[in-house]
N, C-alpha and C. Protein backbone atom coordinates (compact mmCIF):
# COMPACT_ATOMS: atom_id res chain seq x y z
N UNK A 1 -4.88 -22.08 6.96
CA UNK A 1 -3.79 -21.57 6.15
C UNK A 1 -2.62 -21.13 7.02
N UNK A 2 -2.88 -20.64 8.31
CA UNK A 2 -1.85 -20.37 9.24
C UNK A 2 -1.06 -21.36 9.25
N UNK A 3 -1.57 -22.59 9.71
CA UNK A 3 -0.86 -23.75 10.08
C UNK A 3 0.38 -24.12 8.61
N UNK A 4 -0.29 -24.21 7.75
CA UNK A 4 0.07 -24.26 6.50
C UNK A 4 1.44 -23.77 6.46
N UNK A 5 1.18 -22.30 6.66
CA UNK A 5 2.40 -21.39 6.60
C UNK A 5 3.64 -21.61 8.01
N UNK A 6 3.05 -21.46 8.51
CA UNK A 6 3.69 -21.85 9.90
C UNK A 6 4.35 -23.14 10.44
N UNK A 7 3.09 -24.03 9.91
CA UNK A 7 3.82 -25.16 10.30
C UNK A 7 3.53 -25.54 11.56
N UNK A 8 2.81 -25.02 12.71
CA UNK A 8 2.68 -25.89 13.55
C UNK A 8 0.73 -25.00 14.36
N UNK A 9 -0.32 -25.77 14.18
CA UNK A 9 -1.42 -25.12 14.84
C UNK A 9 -1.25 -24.37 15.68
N UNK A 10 -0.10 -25.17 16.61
CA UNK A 10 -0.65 -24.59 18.56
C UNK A 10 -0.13 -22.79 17.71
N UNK A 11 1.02 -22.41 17.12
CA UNK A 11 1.57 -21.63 17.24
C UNK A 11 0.86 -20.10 16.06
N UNK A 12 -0.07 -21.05 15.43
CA UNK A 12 -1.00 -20.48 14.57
C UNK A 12 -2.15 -19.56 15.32
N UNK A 13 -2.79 -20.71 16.42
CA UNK A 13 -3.93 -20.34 17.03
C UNK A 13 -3.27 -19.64 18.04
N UNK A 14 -2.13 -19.47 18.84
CA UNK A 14 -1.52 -18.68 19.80
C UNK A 14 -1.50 -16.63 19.58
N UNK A 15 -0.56 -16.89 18.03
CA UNK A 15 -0.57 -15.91 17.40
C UNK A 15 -1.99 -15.44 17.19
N UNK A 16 -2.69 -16.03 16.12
CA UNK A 16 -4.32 -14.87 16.50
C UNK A 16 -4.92 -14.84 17.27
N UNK A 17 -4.56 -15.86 18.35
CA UNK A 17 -5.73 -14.70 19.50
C UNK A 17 -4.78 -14.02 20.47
N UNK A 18 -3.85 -13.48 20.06
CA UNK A 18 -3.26 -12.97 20.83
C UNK A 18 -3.04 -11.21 20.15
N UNK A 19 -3.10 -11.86 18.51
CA UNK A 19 -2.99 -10.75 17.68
C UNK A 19 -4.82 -10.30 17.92
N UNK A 20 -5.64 -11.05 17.98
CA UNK A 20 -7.12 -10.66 18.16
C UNK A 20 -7.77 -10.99 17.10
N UNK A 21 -7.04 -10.78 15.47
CA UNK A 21 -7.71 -10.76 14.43
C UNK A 21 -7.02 -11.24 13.04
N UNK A 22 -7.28 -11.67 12.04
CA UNK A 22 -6.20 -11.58 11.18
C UNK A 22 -5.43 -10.82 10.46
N UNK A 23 -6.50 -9.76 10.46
CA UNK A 23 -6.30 -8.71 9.67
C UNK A 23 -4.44 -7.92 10.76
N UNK A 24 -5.38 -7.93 12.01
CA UNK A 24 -4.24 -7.64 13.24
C UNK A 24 -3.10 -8.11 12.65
N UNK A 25 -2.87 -9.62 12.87
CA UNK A 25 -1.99 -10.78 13.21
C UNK A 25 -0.92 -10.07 11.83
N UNK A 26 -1.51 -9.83 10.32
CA UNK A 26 -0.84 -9.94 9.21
C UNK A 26 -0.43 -8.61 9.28
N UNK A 27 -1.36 -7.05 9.49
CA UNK A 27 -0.74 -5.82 9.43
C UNK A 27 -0.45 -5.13 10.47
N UNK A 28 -0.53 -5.41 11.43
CA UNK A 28 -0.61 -4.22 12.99
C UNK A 28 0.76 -5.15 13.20
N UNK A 29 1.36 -6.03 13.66
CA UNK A 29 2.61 -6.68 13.80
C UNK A 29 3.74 -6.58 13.02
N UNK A 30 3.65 -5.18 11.87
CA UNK A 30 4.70 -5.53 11.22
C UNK A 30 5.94 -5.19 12.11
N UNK A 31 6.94 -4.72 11.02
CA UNK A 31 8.48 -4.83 11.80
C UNK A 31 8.84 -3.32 11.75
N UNK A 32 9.43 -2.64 12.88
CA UNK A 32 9.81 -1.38 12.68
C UNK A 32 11.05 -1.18 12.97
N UNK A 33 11.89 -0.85 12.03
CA UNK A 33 13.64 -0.66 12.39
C UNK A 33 14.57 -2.11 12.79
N UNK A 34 13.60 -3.17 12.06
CA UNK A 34 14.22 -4.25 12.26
C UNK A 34 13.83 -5.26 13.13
N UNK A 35 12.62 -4.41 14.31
CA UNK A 35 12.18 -5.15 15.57
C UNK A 35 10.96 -5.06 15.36
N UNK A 36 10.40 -6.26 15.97
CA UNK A 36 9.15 -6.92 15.68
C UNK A 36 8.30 -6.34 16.76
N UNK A 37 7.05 -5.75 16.12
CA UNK A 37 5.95 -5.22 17.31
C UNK A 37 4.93 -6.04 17.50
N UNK A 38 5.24 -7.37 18.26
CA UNK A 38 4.65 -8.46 18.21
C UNK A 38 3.52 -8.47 19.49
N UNK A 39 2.31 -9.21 19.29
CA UNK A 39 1.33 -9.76 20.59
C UNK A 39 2.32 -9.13 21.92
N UNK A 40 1.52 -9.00 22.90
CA UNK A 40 1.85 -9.02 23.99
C UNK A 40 2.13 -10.62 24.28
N UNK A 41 3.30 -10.49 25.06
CA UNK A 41 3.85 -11.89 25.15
C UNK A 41 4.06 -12.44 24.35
N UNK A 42 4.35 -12.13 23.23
CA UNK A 42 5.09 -12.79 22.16
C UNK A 42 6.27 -13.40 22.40
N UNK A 43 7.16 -14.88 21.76
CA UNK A 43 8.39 -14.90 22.11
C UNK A 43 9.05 -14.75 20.71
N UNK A 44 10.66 -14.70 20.99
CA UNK A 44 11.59 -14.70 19.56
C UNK A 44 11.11 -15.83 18.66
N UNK A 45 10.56 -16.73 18.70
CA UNK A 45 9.96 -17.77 17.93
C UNK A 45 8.59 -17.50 17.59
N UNK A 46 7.40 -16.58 18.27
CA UNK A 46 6.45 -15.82 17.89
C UNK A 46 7.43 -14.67 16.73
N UNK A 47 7.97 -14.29 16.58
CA UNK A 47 8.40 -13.42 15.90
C UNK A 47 8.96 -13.83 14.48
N UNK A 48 9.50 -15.09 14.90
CA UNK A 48 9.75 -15.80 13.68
C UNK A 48 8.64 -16.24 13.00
N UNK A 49 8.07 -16.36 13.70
CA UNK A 49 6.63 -16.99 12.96
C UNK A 49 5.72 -15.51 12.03
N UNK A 50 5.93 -14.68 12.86
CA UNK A 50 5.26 -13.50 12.75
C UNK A 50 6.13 -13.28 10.98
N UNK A 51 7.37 -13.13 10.98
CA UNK A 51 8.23 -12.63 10.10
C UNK A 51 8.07 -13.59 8.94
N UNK A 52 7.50 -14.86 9.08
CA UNK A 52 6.57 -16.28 7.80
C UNK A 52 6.14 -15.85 6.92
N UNK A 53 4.77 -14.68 8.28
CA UNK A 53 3.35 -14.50 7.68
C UNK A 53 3.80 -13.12 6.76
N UNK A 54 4.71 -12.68 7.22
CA UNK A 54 4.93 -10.89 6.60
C UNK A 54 5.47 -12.07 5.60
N UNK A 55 6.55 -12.50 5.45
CA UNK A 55 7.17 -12.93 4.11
C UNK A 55 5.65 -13.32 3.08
N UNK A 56 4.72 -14.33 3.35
CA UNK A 56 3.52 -14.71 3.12
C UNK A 56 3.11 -13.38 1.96
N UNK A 57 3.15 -12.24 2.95
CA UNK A 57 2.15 -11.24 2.35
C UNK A 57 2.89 -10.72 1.15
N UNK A 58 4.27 -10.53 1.69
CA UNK A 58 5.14 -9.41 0.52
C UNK A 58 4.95 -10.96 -0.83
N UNK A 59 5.19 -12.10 -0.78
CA UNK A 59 5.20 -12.71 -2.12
C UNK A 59 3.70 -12.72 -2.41
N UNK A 60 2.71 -12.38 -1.89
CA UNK A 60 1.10 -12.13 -2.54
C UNK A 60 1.19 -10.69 -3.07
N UNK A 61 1.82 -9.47 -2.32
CA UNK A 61 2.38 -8.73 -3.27
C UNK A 61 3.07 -8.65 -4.43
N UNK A 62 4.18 -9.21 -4.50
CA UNK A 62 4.86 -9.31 -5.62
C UNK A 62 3.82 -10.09 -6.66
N UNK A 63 3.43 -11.04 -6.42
CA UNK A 63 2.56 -11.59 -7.36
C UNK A 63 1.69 -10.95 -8.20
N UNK A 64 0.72 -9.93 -7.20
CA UNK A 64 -0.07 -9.56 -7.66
C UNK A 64 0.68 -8.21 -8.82
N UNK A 65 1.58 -7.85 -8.02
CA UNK A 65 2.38 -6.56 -9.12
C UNK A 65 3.23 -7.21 -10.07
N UNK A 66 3.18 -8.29 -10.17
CA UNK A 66 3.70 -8.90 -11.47
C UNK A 66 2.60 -9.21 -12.28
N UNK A 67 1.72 -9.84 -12.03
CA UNK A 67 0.50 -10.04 -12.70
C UNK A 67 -0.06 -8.36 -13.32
N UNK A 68 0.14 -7.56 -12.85
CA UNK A 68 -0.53 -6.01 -13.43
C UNK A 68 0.47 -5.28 -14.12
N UNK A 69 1.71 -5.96 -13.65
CA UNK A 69 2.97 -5.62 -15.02
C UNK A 69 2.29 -6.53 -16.90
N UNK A 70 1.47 -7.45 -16.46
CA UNK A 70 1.32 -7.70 -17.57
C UNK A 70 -0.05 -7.38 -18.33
N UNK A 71 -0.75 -6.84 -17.68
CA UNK A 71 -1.77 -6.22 -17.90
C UNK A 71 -2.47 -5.21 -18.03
N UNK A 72 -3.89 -4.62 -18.25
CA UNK A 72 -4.41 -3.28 -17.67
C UNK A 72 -4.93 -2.60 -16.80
N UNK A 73 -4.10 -2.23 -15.98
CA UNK A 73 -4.43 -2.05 -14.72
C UNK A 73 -5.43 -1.62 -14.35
N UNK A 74 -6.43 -0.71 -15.56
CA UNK A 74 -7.93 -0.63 -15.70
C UNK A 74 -8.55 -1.82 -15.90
N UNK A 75 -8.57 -2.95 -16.56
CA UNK A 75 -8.97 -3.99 -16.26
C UNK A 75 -9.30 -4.94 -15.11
N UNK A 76 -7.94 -4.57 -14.29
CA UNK A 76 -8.55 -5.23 -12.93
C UNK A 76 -7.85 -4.69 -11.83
N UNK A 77 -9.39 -3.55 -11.33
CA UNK A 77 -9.17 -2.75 -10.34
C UNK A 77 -8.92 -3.55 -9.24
N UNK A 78 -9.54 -4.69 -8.87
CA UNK A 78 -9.61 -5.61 -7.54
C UNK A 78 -8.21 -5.73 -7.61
N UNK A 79 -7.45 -6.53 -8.45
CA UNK A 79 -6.27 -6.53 -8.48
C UNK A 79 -5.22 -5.00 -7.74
N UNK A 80 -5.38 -4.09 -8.53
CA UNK A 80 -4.98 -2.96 -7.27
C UNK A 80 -5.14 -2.61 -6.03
N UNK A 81 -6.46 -2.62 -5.90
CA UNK A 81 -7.04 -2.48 -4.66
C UNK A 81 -6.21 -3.74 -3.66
N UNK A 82 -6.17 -4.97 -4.20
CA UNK A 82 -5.64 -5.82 -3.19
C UNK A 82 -3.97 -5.61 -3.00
N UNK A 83 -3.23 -5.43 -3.87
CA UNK A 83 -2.16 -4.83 -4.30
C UNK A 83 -1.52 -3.73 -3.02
N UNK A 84 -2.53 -2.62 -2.97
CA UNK A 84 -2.33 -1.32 -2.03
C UNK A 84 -2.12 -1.90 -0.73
N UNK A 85 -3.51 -2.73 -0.10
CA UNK A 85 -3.92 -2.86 0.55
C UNK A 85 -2.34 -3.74 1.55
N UNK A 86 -2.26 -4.51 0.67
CA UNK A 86 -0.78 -6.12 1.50
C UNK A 86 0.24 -4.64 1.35
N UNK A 87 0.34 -3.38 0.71
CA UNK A 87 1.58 -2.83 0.79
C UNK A 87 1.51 -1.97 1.72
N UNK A 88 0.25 -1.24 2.17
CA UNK A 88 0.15 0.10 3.03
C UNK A 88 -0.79 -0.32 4.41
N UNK A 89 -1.70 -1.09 4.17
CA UNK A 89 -2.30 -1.76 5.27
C UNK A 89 -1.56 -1.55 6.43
N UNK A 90 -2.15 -1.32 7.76
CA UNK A 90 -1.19 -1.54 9.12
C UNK A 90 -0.35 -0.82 8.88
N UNK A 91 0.06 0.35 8.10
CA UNK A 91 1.62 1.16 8.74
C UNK A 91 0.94 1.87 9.73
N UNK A 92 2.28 2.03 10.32
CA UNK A 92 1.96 2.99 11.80
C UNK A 92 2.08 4.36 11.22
N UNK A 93 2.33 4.48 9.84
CA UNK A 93 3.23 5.86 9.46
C UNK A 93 2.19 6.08 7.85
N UNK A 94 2.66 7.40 7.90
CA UNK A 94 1.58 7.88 6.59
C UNK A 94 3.14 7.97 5.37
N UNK A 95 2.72 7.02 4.33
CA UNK A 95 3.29 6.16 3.40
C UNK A 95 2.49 7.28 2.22
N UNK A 96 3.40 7.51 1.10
CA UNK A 96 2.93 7.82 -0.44
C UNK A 96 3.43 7.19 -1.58
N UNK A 97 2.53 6.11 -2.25
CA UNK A 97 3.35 5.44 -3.17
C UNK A 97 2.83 5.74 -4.76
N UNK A 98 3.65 5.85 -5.65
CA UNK A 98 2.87 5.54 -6.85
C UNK A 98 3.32 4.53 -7.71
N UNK A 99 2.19 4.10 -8.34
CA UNK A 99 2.49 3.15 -9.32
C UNK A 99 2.25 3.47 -10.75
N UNK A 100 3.85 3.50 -11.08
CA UNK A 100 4.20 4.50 -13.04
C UNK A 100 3.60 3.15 -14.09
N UNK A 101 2.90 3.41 -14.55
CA UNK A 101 2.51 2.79 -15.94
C UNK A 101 2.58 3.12 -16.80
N UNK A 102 3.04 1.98 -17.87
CA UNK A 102 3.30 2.37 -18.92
C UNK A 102 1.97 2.51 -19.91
N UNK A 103 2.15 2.80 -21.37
CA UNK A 103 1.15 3.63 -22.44
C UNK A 103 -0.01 2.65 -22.15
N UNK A 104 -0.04 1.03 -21.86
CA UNK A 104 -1.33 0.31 -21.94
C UNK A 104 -1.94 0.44 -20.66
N UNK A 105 -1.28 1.31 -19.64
CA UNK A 105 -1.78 1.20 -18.21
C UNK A 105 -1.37 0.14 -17.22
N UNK A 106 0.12 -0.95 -17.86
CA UNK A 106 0.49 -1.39 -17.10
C UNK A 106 2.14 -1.53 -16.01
N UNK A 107 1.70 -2.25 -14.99
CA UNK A 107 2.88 -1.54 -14.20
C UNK A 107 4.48 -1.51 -14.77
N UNK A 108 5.22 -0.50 -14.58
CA UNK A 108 6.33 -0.29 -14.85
C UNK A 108 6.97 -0.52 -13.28
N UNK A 109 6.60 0.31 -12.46
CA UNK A 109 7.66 0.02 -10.89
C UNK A 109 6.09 0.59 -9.95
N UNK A 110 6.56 0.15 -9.18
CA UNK A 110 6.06 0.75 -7.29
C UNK A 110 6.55 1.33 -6.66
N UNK A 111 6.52 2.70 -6.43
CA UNK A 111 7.44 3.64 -5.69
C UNK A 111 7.31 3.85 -4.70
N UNK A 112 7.58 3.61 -3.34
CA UNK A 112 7.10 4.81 -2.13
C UNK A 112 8.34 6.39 -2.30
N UNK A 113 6.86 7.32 -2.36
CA UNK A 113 8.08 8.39 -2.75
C UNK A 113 8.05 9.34 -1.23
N UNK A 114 7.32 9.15 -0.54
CA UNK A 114 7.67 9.91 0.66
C UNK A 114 6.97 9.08 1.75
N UNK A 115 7.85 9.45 2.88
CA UNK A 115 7.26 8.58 4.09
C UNK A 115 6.86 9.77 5.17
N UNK A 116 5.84 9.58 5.88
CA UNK A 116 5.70 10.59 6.97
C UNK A 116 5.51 10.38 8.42
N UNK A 117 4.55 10.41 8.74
CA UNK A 117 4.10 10.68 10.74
C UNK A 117 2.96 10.08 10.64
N UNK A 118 2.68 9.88 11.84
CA UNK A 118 1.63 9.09 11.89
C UNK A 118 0.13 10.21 11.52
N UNK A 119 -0.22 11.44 11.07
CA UNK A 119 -1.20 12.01 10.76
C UNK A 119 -0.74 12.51 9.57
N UNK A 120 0.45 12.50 8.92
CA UNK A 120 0.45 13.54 7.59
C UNK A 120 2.29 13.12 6.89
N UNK A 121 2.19 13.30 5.96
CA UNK A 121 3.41 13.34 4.98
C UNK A 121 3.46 14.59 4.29
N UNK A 122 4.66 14.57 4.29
CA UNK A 122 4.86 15.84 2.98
C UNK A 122 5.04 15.44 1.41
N UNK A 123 4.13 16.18 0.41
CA UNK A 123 4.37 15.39 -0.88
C UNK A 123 4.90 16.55 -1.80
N UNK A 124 5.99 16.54 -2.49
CA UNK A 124 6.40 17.18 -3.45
C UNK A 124 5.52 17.11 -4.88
N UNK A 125 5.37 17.61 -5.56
CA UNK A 125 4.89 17.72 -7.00
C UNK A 125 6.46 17.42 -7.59
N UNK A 126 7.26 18.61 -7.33
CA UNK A 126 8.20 18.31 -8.66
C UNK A 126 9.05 16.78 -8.22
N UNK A 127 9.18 16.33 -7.54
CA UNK A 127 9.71 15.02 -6.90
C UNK A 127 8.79 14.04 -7.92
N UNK A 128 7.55 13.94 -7.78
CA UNK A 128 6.67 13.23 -8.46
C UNK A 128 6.58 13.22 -9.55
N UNK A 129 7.06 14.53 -10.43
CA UNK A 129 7.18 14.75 -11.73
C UNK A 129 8.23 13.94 -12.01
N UNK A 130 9.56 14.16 -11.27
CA UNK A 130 10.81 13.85 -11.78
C UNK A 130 10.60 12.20 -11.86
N UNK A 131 10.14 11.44 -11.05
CA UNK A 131 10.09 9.76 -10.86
C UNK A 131 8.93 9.69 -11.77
N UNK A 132 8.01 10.40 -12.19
CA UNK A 132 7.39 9.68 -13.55
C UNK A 132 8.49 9.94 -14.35
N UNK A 133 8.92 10.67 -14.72
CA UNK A 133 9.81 10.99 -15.66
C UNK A 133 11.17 10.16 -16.09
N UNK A 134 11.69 9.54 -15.21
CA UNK A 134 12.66 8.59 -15.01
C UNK A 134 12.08 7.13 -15.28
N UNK A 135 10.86 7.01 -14.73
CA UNK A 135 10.37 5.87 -15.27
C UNK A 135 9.68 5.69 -16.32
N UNK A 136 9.84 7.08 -17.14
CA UNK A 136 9.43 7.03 -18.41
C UNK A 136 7.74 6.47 -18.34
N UNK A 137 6.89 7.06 -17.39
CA UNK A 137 5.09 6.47 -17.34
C UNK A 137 4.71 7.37 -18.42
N UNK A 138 3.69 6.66 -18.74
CA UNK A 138 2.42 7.34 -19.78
C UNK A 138 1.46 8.06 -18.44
N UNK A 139 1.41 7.30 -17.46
CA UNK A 139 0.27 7.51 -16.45
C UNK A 139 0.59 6.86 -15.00
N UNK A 140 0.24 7.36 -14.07
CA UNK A 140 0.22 6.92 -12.52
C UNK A 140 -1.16 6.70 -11.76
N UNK A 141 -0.91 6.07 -10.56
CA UNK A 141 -2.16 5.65 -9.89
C UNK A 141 -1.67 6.25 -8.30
N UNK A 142 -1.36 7.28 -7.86
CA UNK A 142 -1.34 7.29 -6.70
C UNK A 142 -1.57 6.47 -5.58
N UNK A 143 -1.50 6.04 -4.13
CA UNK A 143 -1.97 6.26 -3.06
C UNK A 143 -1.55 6.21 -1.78
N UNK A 144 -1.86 6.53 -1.28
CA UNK A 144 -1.46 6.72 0.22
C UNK A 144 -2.22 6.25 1.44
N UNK A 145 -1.63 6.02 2.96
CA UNK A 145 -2.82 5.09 3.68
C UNK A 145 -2.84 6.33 4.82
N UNK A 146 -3.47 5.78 5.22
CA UNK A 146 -4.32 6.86 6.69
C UNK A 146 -4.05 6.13 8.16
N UNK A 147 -3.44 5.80 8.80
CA UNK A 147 -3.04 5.04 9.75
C UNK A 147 -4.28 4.77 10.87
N UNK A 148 -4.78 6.15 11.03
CA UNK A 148 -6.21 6.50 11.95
C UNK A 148 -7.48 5.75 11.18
N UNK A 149 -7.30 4.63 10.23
CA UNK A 149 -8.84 3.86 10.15
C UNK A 149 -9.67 4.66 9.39
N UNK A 150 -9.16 5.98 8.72
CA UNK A 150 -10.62 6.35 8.42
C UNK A 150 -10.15 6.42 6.79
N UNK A 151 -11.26 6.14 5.80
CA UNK A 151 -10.01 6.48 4.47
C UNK A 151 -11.33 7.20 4.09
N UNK A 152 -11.85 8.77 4.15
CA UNK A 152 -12.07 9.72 3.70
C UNK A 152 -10.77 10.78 3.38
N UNK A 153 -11.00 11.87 2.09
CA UNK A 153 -10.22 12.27 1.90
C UNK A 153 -10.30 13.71 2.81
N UNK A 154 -8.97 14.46 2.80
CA UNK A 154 -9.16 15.28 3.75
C UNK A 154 -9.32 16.24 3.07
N UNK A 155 -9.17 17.51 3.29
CA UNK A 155 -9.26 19.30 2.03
C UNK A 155 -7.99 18.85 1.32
N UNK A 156 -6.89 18.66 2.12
CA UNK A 156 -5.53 18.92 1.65
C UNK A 156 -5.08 17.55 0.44
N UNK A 157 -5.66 16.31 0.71
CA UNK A 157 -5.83 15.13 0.01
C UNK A 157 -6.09 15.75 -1.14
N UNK A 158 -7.31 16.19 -1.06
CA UNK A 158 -7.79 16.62 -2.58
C UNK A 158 -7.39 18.39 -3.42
N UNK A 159 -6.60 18.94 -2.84
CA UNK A 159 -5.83 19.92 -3.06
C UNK A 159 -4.92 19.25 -3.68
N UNK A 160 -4.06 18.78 -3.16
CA UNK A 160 -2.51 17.79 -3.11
C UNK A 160 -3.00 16.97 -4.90
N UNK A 161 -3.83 16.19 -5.04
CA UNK A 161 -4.39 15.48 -6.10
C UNK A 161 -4.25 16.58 -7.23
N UNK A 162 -5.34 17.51 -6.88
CA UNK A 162 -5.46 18.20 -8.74
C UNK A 162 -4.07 19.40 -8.70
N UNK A 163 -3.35 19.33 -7.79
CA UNK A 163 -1.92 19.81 -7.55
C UNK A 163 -0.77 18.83 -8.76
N UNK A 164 -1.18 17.67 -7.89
CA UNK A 164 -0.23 16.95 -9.00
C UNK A 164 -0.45 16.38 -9.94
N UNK A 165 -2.11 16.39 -10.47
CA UNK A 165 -2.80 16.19 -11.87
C UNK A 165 -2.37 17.20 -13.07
N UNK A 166 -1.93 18.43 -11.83
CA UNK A 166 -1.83 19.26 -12.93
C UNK A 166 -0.68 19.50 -13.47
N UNK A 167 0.28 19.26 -12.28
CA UNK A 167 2.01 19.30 -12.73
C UNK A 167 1.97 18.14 -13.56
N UNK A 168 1.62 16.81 -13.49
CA UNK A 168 2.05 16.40 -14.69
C UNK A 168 1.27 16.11 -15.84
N UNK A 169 0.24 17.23 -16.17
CA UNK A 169 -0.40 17.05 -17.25
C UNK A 169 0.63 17.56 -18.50
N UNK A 170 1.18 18.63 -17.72
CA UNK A 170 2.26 19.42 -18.42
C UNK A 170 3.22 18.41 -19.13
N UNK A 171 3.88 17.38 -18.29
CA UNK A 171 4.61 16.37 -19.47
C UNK A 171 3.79 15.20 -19.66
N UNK A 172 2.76 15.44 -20.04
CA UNK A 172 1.80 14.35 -20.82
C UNK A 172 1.89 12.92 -19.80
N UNK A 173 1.33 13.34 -18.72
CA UNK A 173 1.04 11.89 -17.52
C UNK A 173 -0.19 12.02 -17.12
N UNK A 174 -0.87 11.14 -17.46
CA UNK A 174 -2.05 11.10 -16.63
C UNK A 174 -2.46 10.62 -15.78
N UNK A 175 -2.93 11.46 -14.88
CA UNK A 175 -3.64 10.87 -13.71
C UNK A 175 -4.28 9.93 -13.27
N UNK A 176 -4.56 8.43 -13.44
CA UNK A 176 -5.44 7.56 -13.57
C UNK A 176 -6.66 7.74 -11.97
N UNK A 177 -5.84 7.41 -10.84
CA UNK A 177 -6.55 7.62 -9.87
C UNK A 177 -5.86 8.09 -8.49
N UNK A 178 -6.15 8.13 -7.32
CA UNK A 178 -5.55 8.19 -5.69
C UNK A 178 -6.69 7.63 -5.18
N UNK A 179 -5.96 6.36 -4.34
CA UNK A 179 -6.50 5.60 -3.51
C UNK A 179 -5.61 5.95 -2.12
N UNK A 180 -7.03 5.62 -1.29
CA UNK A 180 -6.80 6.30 0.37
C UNK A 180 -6.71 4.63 0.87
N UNK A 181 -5.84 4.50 1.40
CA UNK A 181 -5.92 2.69 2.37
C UNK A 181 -5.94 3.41 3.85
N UNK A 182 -6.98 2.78 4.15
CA UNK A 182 -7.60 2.80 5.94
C UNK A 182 -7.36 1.33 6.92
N UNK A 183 -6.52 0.73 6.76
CA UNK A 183 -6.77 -0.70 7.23
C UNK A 183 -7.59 -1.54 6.16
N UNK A 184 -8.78 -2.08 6.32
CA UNK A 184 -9.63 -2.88 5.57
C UNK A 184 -10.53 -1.91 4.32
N UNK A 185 -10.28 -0.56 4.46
CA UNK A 185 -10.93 -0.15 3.06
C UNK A 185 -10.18 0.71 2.30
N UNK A 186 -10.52 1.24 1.25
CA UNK A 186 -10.22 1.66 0.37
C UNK A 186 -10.99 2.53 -0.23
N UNK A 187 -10.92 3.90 -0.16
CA UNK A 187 -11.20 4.75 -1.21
C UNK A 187 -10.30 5.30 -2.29
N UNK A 188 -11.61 5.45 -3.27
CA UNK A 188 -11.33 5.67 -4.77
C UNK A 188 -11.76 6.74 -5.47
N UNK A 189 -10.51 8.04 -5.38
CA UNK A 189 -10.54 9.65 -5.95
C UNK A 189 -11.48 9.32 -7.44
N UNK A 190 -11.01 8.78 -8.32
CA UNK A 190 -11.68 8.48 -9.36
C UNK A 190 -13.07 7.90 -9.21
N UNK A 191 -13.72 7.25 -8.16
CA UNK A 191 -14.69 6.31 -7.88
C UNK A 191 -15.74 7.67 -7.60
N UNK A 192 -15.33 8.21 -6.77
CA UNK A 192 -15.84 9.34 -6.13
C UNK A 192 -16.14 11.02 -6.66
N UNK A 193 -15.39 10.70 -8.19
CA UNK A 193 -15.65 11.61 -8.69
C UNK A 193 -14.62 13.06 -8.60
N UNK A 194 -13.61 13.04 -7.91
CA UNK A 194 -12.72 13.96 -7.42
C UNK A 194 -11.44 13.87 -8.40
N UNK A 195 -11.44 13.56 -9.25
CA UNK A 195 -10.07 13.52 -10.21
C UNK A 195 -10.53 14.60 -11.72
């Protein structure tokens, strides 16, 4: 499929073993401030290539968040889960996004509402209130990624959660879930019983 996308093997098979992995090649290489944090020894044409595979991912994103605009997003959790994963995967930086749904549970927008450091973000409640509110949701799905590989929740994760379960129970939003993205996994506040 590299080749596919790319267009040429040698430059397919160069890129992952240089990236090590795919998972590497597609999220640890993204772009920061415009510049590419490419393989060691990468060239401006590795970068172009690199910038294919990111295009690659964001239209498997969009896809998939168009497909859950038309649907229930309780219906197909895989669908989210893969969703999070092409959006927060590989940041170097701790990312908070939510996704506002409307009354059937399906997507209205994708927000990142705060960006942070590589161990922690700061999250507002009333910020979160106000962007459901503007987007007019019945309900949200939180989540946020963990840059350090590990997607357990921390004290403050789950403080932060029934923090903002509770601010917007007040204007009739419900909480659906918070998902933690670690690289390749995914935990699930709702799965786990913590919502």
């Amino acid at each position: 499929m590299l080749t596919v996308i790319l267009g040429r093997r040698q430059t397919a098979e160069t890129l992952l073993k240089q990236a090590g992995s795919l998972f590497a090649l597609l999220f640890e290489t993204r772009h920061d401030n415009g510049k590419f944090i490419c393989a060691q020894g990468s060239s401006a044409y590795a970068a172009d290539a690199v910038l294919k595979l990111h295009a690659a991912c964001e239209l498997a994103a969009r896809a998939i968040a168009e497909d859950l605009g038309g649907r229930d997003c309780l219906s197909s959790p895989r669908a989210v889960r893969d969703l999070l994963k092409l959006k927060l995967a590989g940041l170097p930086h701790e990312v908070f996004v939510c996704l506002q749904l409307d009354a059937q549970h399906r997507v209205i927008a994708i927000e990142e509402l705060f960006r942070g450091t590589l161990t922690q973000t700061s999250v507002y409640p009333r910020e979160v209130v106000k962007a459901a509110l503007r987007a007019n949701a019945a309900a949200v799905i939180f989540a946020h990624n963990h840059p350090s590989g590990v997607a357990e929740p921390s004290h403050a994760d789950e403080i932060l959660t029934r923090s903002l379960k509770s601010a917007l129970a007040l204007v009739d939003v419900q909480v659906l879930d918070h998902f933690i993205v670690a690289g390749t996994r995914i935990m699930s506040f709702a799965e786990r019983g913590l919502l």
